[in-house]
Protein backbone atom coordinates (compact mmCIF):
# COMPACT_ATOMS: atom_id res chain seq x y z
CA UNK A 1 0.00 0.00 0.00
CA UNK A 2 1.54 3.26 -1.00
CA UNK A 3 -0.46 5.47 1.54
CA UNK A 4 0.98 6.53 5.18
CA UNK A 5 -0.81 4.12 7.40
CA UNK A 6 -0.80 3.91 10.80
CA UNK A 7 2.03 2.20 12.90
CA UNK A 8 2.16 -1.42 11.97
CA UNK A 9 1.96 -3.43 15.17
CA UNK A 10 5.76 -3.12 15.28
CA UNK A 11 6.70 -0.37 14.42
CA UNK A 12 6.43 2.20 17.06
CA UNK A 13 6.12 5.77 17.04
CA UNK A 14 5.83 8.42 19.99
CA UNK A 15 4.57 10.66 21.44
CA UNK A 16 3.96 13.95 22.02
CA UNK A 17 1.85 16.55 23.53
CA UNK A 18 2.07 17.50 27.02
CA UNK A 19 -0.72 18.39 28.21
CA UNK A 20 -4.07 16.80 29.02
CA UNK A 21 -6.09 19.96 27.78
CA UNK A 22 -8.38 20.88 24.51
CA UNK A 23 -5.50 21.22 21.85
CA UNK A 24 -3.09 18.89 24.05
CA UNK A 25 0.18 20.79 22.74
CA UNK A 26 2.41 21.97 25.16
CA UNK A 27 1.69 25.45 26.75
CA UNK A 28 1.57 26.73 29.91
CA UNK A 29 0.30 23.79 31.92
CA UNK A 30 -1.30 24.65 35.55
CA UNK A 31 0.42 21.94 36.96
CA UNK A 32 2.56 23.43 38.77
CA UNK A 33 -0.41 25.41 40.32
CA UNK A 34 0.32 25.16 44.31
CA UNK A 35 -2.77 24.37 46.41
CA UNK A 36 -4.09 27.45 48.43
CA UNK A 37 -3.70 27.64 51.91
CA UNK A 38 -6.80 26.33 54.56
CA UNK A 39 -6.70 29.98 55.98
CA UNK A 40 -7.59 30.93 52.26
CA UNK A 41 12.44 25.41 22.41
CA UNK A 42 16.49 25.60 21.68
CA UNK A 43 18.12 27.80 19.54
CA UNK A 44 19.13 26.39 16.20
CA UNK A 45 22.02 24.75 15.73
CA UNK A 46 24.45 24.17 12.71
CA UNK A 47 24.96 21.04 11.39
CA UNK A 48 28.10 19.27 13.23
CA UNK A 49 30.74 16.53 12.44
CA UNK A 50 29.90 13.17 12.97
CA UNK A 51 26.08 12.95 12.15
CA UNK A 52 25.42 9.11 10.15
CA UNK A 53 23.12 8.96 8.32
CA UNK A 54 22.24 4.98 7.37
CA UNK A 55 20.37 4.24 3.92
CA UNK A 56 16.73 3.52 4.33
CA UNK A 57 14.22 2.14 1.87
CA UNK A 58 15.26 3.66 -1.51
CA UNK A 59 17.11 7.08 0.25
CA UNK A 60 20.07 6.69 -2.06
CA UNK A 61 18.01 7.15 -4.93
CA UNK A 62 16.84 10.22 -3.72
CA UNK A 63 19.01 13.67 -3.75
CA UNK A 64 18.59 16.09 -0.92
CA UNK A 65 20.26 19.07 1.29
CA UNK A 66 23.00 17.99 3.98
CA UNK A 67 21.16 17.26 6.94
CA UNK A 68 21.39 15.48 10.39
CA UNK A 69 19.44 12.49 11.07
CA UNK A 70 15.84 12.49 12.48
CA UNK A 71 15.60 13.23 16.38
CA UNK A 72 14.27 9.70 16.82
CA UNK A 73 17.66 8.33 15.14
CA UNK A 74 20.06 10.68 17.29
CA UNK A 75 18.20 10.63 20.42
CA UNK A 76 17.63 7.14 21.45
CA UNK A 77 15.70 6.33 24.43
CA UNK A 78 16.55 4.09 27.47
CA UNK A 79 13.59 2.11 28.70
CA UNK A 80 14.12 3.35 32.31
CA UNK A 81 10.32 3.38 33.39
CA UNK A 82 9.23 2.95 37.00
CA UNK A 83 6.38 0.97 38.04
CA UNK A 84 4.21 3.12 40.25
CA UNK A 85 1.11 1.41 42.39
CA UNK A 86 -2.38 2.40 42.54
CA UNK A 87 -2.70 4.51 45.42
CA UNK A 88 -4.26 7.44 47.10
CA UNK A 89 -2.53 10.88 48.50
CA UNK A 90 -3.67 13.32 50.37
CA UNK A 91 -2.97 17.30 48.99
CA UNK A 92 -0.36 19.40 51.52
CA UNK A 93 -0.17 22.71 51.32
CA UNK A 94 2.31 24.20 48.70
CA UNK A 95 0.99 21.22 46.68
CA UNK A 96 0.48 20.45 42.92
CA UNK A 97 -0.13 18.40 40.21
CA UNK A 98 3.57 18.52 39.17
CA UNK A 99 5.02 17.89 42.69
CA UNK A 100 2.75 15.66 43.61
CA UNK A 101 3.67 13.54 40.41
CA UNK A 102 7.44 13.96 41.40
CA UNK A 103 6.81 12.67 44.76
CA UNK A 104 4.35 9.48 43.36
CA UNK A 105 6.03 9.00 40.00
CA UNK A 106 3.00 9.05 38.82
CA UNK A 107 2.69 11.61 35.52
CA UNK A 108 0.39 14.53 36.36
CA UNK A 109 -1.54 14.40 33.52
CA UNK A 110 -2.64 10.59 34.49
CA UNK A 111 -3.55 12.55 38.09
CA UNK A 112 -5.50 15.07 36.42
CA UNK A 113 -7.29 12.64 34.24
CA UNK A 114 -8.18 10.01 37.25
CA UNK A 115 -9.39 12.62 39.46
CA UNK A 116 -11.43 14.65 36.58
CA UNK A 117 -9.39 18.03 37.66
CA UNK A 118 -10.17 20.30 34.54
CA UNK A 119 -7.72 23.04 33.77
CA UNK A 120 -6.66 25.75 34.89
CA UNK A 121 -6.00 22.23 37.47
CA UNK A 122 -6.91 23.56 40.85
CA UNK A 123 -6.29 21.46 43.71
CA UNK A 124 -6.99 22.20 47.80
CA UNK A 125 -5.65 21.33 50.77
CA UNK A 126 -6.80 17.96 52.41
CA UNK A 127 -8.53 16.55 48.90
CA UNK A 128 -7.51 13.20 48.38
CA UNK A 129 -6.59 12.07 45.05
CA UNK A 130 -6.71 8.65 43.20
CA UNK A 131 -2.61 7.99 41.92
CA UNK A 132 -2.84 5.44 38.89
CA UNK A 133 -0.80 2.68 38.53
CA UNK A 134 0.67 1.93 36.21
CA UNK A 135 4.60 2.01 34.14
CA UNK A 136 5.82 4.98 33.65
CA UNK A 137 8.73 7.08 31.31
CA UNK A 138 10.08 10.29 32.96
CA UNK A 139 10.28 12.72 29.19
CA UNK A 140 14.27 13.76 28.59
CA UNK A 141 15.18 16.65 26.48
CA UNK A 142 15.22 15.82 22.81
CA UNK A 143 13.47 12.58 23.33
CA UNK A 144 10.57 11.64 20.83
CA UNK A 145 7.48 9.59 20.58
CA UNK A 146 8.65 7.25 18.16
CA UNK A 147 11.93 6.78 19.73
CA UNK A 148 9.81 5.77 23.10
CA UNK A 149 7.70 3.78 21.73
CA UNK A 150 10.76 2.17 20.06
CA UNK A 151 12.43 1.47 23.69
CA UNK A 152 9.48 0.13 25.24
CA UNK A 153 8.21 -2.04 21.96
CA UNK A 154 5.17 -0.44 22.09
CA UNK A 155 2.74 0.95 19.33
CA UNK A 156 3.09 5.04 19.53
CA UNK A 157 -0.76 4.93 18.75
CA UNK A 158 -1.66 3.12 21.77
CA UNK A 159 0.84 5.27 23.63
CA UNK A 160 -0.90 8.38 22.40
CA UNK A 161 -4.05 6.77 23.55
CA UNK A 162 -3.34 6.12 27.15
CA UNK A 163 -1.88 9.42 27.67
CA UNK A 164 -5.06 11.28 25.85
CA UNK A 165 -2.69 12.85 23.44
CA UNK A 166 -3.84 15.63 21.45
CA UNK A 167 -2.43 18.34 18.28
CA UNK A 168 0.01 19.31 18.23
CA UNK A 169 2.01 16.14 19.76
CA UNK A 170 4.84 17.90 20.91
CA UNK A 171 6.54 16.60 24.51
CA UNK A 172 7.71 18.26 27.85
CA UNK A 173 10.96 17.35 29.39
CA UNK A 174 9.92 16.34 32.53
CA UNK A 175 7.03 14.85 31.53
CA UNK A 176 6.01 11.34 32.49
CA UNK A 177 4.45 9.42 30.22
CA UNK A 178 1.98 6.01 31.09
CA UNK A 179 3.43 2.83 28.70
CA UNK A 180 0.77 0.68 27.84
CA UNK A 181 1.43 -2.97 28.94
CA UNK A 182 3.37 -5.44 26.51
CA UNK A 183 1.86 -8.96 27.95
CA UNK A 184 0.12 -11.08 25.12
CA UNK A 185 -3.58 -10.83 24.06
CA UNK A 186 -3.92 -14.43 24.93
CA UNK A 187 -1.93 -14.52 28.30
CA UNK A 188 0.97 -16.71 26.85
CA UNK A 189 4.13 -15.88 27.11
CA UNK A 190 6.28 -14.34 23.78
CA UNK A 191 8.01 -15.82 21.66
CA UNK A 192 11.72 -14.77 20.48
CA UNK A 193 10.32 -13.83 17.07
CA UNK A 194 7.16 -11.86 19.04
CA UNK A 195 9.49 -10.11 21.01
CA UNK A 196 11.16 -9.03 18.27
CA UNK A 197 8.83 -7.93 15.99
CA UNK A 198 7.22 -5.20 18.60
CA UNK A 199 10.89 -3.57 18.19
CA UNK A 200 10.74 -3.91 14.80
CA UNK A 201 11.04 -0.03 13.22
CA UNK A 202 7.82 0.49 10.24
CA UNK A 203 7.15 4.25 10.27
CA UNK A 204 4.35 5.40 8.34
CA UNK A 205 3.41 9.32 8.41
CA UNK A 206 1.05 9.36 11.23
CA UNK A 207 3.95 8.49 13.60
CA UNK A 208 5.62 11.16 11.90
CA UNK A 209 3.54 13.47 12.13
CA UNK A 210 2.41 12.34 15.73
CA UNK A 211 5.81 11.28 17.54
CA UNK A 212 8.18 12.75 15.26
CA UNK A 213 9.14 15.96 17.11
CA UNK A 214 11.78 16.16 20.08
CA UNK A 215 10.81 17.19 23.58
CA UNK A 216 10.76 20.42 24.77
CA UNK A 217 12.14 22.26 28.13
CA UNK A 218 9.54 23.60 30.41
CA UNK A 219 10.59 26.70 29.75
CA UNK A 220 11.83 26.87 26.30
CA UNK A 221 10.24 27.99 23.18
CA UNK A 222 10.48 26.34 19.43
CA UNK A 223 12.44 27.44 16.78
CA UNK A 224 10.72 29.19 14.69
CA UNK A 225 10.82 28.63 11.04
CA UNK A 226 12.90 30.87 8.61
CA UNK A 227 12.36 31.11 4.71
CA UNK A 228 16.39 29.69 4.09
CA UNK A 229 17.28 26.08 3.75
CA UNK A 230 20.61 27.19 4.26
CA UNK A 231 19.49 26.93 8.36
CA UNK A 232 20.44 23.27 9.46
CA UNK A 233 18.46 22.83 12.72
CA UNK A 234 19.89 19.94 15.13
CA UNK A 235 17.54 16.95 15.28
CA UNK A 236 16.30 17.65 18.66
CA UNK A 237 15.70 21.15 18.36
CA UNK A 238 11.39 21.64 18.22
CA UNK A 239 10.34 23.70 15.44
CA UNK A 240 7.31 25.89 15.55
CA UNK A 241 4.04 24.85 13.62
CA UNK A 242 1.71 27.47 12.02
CA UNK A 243 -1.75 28.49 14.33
CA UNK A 244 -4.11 28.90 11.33
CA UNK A 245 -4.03 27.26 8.06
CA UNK A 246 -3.99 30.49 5.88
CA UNK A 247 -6.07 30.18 2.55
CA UNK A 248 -6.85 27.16 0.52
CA UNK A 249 -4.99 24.27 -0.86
CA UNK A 250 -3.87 24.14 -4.82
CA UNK A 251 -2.73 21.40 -6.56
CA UNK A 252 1.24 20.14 -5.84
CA UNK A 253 2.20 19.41 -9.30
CA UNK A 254 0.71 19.47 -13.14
CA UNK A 255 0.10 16.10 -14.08
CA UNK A 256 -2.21 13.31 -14.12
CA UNK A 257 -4.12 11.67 -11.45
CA UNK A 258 -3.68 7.94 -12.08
CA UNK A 259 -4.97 7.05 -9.13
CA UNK A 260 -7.65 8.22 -6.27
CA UNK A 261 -8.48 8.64 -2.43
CA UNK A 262 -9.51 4.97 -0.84
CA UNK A 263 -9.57 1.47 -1.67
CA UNK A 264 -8.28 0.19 -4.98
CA UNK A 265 -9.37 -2.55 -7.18
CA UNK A 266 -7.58 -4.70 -5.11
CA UNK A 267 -8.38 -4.11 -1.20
CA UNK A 268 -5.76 -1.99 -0.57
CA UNK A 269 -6.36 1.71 0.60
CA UNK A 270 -4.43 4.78 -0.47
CA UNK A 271 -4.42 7.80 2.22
CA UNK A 272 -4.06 10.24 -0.87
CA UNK A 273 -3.57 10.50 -4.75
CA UNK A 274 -1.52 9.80 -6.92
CA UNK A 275 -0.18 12.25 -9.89
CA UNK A 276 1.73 10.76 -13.16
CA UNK A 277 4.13 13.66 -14.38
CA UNK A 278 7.87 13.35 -15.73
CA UNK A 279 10.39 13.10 -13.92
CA UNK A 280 11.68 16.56 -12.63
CA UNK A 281 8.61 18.10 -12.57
CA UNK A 282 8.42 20.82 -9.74
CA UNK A 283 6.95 20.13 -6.39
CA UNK A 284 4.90 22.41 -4.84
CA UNK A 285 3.54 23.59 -1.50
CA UNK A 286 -0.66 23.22 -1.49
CA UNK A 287 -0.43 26.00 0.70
CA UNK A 288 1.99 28.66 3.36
CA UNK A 289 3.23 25.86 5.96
CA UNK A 290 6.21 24.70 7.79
CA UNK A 291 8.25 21.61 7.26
CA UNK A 292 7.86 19.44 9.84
CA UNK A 293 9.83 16.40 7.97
CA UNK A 294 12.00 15.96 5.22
CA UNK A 295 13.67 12.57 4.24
CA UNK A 296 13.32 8.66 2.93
CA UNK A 297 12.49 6.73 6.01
CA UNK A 298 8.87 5.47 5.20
CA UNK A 299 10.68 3.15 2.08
CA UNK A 300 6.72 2.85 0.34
CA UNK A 301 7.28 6.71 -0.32
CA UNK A 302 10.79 7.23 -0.62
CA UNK A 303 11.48 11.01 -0.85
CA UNK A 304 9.15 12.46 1.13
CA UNK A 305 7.93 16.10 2.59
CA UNK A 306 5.77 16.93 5.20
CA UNK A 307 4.11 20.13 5.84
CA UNK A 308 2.41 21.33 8.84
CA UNK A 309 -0.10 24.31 8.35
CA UNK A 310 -2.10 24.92 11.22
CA UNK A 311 -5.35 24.60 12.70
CA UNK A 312 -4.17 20.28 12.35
CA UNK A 313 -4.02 20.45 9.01
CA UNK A 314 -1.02 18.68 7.21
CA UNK A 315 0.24 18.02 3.53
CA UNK A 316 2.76 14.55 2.31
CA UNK A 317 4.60 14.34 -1.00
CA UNK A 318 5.94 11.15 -1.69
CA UNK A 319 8.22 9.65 -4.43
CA UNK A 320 10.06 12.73 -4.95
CA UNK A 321 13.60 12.40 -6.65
CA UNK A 322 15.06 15.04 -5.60
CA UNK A 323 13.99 16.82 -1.71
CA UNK A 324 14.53 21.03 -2.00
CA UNK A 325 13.66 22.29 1.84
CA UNK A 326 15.09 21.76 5.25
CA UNK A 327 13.02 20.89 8.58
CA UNK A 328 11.85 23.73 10.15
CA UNK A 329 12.18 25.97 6.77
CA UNK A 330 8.47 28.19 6.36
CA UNK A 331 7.26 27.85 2.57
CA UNK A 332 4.76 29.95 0.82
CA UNK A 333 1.69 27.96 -1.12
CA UNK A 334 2.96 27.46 -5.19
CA UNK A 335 6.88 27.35 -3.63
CA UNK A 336 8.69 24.69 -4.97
CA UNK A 337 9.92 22.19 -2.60
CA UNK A 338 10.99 18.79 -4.36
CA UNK A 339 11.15 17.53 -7.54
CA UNK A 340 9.03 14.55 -9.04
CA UNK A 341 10.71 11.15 -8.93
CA UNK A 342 9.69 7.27 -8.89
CA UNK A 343 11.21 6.25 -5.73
CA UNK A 344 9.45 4.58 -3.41
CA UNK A 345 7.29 1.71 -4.36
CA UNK A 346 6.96 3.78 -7.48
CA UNK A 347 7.28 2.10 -10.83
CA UNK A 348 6.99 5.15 -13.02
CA UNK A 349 7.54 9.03 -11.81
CA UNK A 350 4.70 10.60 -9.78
CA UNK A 351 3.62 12.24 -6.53
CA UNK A 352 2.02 10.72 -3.90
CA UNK A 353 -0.11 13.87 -2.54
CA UNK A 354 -2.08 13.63 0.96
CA UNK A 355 -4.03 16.00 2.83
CA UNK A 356 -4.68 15.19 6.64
CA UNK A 357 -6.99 17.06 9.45
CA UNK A 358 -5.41 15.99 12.53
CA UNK A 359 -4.56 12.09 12.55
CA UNK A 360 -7.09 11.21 9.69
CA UNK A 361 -6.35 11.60 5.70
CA UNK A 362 -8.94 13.19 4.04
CA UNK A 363 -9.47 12.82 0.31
CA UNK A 364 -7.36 15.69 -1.56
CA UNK A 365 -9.63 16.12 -4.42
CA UNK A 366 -12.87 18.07 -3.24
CA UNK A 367 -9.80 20.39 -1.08
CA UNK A 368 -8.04 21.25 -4.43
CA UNK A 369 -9.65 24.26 -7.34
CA UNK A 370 -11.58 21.89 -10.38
CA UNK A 371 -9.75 21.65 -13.40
């Protein structure tokens, strides 16, 4: 299946947003909200020496700018969880969410969530709170979903499900995260092959899109993006996403569409269209956005761009030949930013074009002007 899918039962992908709040992005949380009293991102970084980059898929069929590796590559994650038990605790004064989740191990989110505390997450003195049990990842800096989810050999969708993960998936150092148990449907123990499988790395774009940024600092702000690909952001530096989606969507390329939105003749579904054009043809942005991925690690799609453009709407061009823009670079709508190839699964050149709201792909061609 050409279309992004979501994480094969291997594969795993992480994680991100902070938050347990409408939007579920990282912001100012409330968490660290002390209970009243009874008396009542990084800077950018240039490229440096020593980044490897290891062929994926078809990736040395397709050209691109010098970069680093993705953050889940050059951040890998130790699966250092700590088993906390189901318990109760009483609030002391000075308390909240976030200490009390330091002193329980317990992530304050999960608190929130068990004890139906609504933002802006007020607590008070002497109210006693349910602690869920449960395994749980304390968030480093830099660290992404789908490197988590890679440690613990755990699907980064049923991560993001625990953890009531929302747009725009992006992590807080610090952060403790709830990892879904590993034990067998059935009760039996795994095999070898079983075991390995669950570690076995099969990205498709949702976990890009979804676990593919690095954590950020409490603190700390994203980069935001800049119009040059000459700007070579470290892999776990956060980048910025547009608020609003500005305008409509035009079409990526001239060409043909040789195939549509859905299930084909045979079974299989495709999460977007695909366009016939010769090889070389310009790329271009379906409208102003910021790239949130550029590279060949989903081998299906070979070169491949993804653009964010706010309000959770996102664009994917696949089997490019030849990738034109950096991560965290802003482009304007009718920019070009690849050129048309046939890697991939590809077996003549095209474009694999996708529109997504949020985590669902949505069929490109009532989104894009008749012709």
């Amino acid at each position: 299946m050409m279309g992004a899918r979501p994480m094969a039962p291997l594969a795993l992908l992480m994680l991100a947003a902070c938050i347990p709040q409408t939007g579920g992005g990282y912001r100012d949380s409330g968490y660290d909200r002390p209970a009243p009293r009874q008396d009542r991102h990084s800077q950018p970084q240039s490229q440096q020496d020593g980044w490897e980059r290891p062929a994926l898929g078809n990736e040395q069929d397709v050209r691109r700018l010098p970069a680093p590796p993705p953050a889940w590559q050059a951040r890998k994650v130790q699966a250092d969880s700590r088993v906390v038990a189901g318990t109760s605790y009483t609030v002391q004064p000075g308390d909240s969410l976030r200490s009390i989740s330091m002193k329980t191990g317990a992530g304050s989110e999960a608190i929130a969530r068990a004890n139906n505390i609504p933002s802006p997450f007020v607590i008070r003195v002497g109210q006693k709170l349910t602690i869920p049990g449960g395994r749980y990842h304390l968030v480093r800096d830099g660290e992404t979903g789908i490197a988590i989810a890679i440690a613990y050999g755990v699907d980064w969708s049923r991560i993001i499900a625990v953890n009531d993960l929302e747009e725009p998936y992006i992590l807080r150092t610090g952060q403790r995260l709830l990892i879904p148990d590993t034990a067998s449907p059935s009760g039996r123990p795994e095999t070898i092959e079983q075991r390995a499988a669950r570690f076995h790395l099969d990205l498709g774009v949702d976990d890009i899109v979804t676990g593919g940024q690095p954590a950020i600092a409490e603190k700390a702000k994203p980069a935001q993006p800049t119009a040059s690909s000459a700007r070579v952001l470290s892999p776990t530096t956060p980048v910025a996403a547009p608020a609003r989606l500005a305008g409509g969507f035009q079409w990526p390329l001239k060409g043909t569409v040789i195939r549509r939105f859905g299930p084909g003749a045979s079974g299989e579904r495709n999460d977007g269209i695909k366009i016939a054009a010769p090889l070389d043809t310009p790329v271009l942005a379906a409208a102003d956005g910021v790239v949130a991925y550029v590279g060949s690690d989903i081998p299906a799609l070979g070169g491949l761009v993804i653009l964010r453009h706010g309000d959770g709407w996102t664009t994917v061009y696949g089997h490019a030949g030849q990738l034109l823009v950096q991560r965290g670079q802003a482009v304007k709508k009718g920019q070009m930013i690849a050129l048309s190839g046939n890697s991939g699964f590809a077996d003549r050149p095209e474009l694999h074009f996708e529109i997504r709201q949020g985590r669902s792909p949505v069929d490109p061609l009532p989104r894009l002007p008749a012709r």
